[in-house]
Protein backbone atom coordinates (compact mmCIF):
# COMPACT_ATOMS: atom_id res chain seq x y z
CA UNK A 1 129.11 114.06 69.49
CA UNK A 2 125.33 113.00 70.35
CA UNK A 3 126.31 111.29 73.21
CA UNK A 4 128.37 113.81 74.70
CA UNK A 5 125.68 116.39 74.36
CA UNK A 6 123.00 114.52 75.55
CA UNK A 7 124.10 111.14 77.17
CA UNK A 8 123.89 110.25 81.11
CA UNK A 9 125.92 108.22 82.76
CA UNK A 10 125.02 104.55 84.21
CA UNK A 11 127.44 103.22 86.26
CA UNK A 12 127.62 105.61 88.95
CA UNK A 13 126.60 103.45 91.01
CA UNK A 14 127.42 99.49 91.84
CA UNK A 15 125.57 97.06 94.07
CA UNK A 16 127.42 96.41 96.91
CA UNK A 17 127.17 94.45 100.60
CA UNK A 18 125.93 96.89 103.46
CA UNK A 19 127.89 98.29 105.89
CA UNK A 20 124.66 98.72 108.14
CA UNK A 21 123.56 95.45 109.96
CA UNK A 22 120.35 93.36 108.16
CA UNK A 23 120.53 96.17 105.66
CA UNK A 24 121.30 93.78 102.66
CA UNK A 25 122.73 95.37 99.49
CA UNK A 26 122.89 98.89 98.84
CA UNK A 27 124.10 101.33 95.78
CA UNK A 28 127.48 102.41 95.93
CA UNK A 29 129.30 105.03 94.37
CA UNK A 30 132.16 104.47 91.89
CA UNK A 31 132.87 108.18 92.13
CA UNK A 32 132.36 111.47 93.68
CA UNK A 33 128.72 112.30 92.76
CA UNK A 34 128.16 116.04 93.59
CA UNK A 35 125.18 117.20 95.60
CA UNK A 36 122.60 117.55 93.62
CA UNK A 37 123.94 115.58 90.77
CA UNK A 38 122.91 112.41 88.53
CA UNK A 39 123.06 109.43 90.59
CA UNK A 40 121.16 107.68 88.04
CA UNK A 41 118.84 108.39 85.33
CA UNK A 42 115.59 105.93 85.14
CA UNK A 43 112.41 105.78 83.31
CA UNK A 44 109.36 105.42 85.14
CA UNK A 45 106.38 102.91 85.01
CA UNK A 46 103.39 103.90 85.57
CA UNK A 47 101.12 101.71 87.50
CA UNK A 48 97.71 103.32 88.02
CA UNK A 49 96.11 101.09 90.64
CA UNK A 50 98.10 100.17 93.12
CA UNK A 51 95.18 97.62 94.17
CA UNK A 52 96.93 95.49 91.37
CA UNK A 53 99.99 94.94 93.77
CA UNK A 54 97.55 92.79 95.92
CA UNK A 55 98.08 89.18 96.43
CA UNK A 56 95.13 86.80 97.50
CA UNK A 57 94.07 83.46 99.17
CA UNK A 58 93.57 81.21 96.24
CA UNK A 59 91.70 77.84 96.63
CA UNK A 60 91.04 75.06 94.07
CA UNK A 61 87.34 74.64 92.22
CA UNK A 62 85.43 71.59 91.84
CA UNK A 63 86.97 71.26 88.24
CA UNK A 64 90.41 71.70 89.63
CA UNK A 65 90.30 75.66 88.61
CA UNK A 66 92.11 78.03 90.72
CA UNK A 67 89.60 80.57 92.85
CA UNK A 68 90.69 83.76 94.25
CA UNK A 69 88.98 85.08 97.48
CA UNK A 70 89.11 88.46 97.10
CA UNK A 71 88.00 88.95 100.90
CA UNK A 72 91.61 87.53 101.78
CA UNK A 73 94.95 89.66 100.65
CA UNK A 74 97.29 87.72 102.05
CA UNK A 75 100.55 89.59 101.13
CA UNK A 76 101.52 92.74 98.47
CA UNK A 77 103.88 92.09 95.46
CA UNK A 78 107.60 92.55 96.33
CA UNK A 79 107.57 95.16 93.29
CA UNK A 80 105.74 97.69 95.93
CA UNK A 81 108.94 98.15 97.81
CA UNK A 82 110.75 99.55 95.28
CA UNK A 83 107.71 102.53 94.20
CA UNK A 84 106.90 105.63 94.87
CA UNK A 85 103.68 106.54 95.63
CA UNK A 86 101.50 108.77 97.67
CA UNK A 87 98.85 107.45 100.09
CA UNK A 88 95.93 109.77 99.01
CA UNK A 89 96.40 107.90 95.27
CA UNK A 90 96.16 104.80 93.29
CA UNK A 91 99.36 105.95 90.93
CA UNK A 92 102.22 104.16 91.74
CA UNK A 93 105.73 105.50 90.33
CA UNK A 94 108.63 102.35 89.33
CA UNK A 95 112.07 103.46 88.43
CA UNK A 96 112.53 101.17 85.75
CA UNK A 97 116.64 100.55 85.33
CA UNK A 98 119.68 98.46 86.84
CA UNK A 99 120.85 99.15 90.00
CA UNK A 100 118.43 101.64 91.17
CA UNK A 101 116.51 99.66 93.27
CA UNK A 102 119.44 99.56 95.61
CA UNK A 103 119.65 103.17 96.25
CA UNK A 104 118.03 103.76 99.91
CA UNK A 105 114.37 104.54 99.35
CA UNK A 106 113.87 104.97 103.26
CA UNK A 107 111.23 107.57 103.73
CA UNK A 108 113.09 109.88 106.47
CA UNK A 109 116.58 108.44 105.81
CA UNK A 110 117.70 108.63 102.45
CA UNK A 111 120.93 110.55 100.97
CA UNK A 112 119.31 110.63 97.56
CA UNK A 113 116.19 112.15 95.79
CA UNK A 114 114.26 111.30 92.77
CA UNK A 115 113.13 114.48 90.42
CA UNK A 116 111.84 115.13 87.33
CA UNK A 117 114.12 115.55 84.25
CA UNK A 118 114.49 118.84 82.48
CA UNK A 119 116.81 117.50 79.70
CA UNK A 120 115.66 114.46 78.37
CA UNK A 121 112.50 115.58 76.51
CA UNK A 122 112.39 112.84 74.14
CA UNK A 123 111.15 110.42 76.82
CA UNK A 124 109.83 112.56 79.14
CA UNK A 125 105.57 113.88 78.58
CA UNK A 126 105.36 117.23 80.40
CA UNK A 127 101.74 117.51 80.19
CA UNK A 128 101.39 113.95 81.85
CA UNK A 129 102.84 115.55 85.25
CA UNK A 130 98.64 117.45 84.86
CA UNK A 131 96.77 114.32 83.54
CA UNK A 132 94.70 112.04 86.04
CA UNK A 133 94.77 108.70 86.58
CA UNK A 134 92.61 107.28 84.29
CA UNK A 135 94.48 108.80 81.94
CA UNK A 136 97.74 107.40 82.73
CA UNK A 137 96.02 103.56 82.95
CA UNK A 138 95.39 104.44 79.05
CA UNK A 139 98.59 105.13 77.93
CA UNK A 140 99.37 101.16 78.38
C-alpha cells in the first residue's frame, strides 16, 4: 500500500550501446515514458566548491612526501561531467543513483530535464532551494 502511494519507479531506464557514432553508452527506455514524466528519480549531492574537482601537478619532497603545486591544474575529476552547475557559482549539483549518468546531459541537445520534486518531501529540504552556499558546505 506504501509503495503504491508513494514509490517511483527505477528501471525505466537501461544502459545501453549508442546508436550515435563515439557517443558511448546511453540510457534507454524499457517503456513508453510520457512527456513530462519520471525518467528517473535521484538524490542530489551537494558539492559546494567546485574548486574541489581540481586535479594538480604533484611532485615528490625531500622526505619522499608527495607536494602539490597548486599553480598547475593539470586535469578536473571525471565526476564534473556528470553535474550540474551554473558558471556564476561554486555549487555543483550530482544526481546520485544507477543509471542516470547515462541519460544525455548535453547542454543544447538533450531529450530529458532534471526538476525539482514536489512529492517526495521526506528527502527533499524546500528551504535549501533559498540557502547560500556556505550553508549547503555545512550540511556535510
Amino acid at each position: 500500500e506504501y509503495l503504491e502511494e508513494h514509490g517511483k519507479c527505477v528501471d525505466n531506464i537501461v544502459p545501453q550501446q549508442s546508436t550515435i557514432p563515439h557517443a558511448g553508452r546511453g540510457a534507454f527506455a524499457t517503456r513508453v515514458i510520457p512527456k513530462g514524466g519520471l525518467v528517473a528519480p535521484a538524490p542530489l549531492v551537494h558539492i559546494a566548491d567546485k574548486s574541489k574537482t581540481k586535479m594538480y601537478a604533484e611532485t615528490k619532497g625531500p622526505t619522499g612526501n608527495i607536494i602539490r603545486d597548486e599553480e598547475k591544474v593539470v586535469h578536473k575529476q571525471i565526476i564534473l561531467n556528470y553535474c550540474f552547475g551554473h558558471p556564476n557559482s561554486t555549487l555543483l549539483l550530482f544526481p546520485y543513483s544507477s543509471n542516470v549518468v547515462y541519460i544525455n546531459h548535453h547542454s543544447t541537445e538533450y531529450n530529458a530535464k532534471v526538476r525539482w520534486t514536489n512529492d517526495f518531501n521526506s528527502f527533499h529540504h524546500k528551504d535549501w532551494l533559498e540557502k547560500s552556499v556556505d550553508f549547503l558546505e555545512d550540511q556535510w
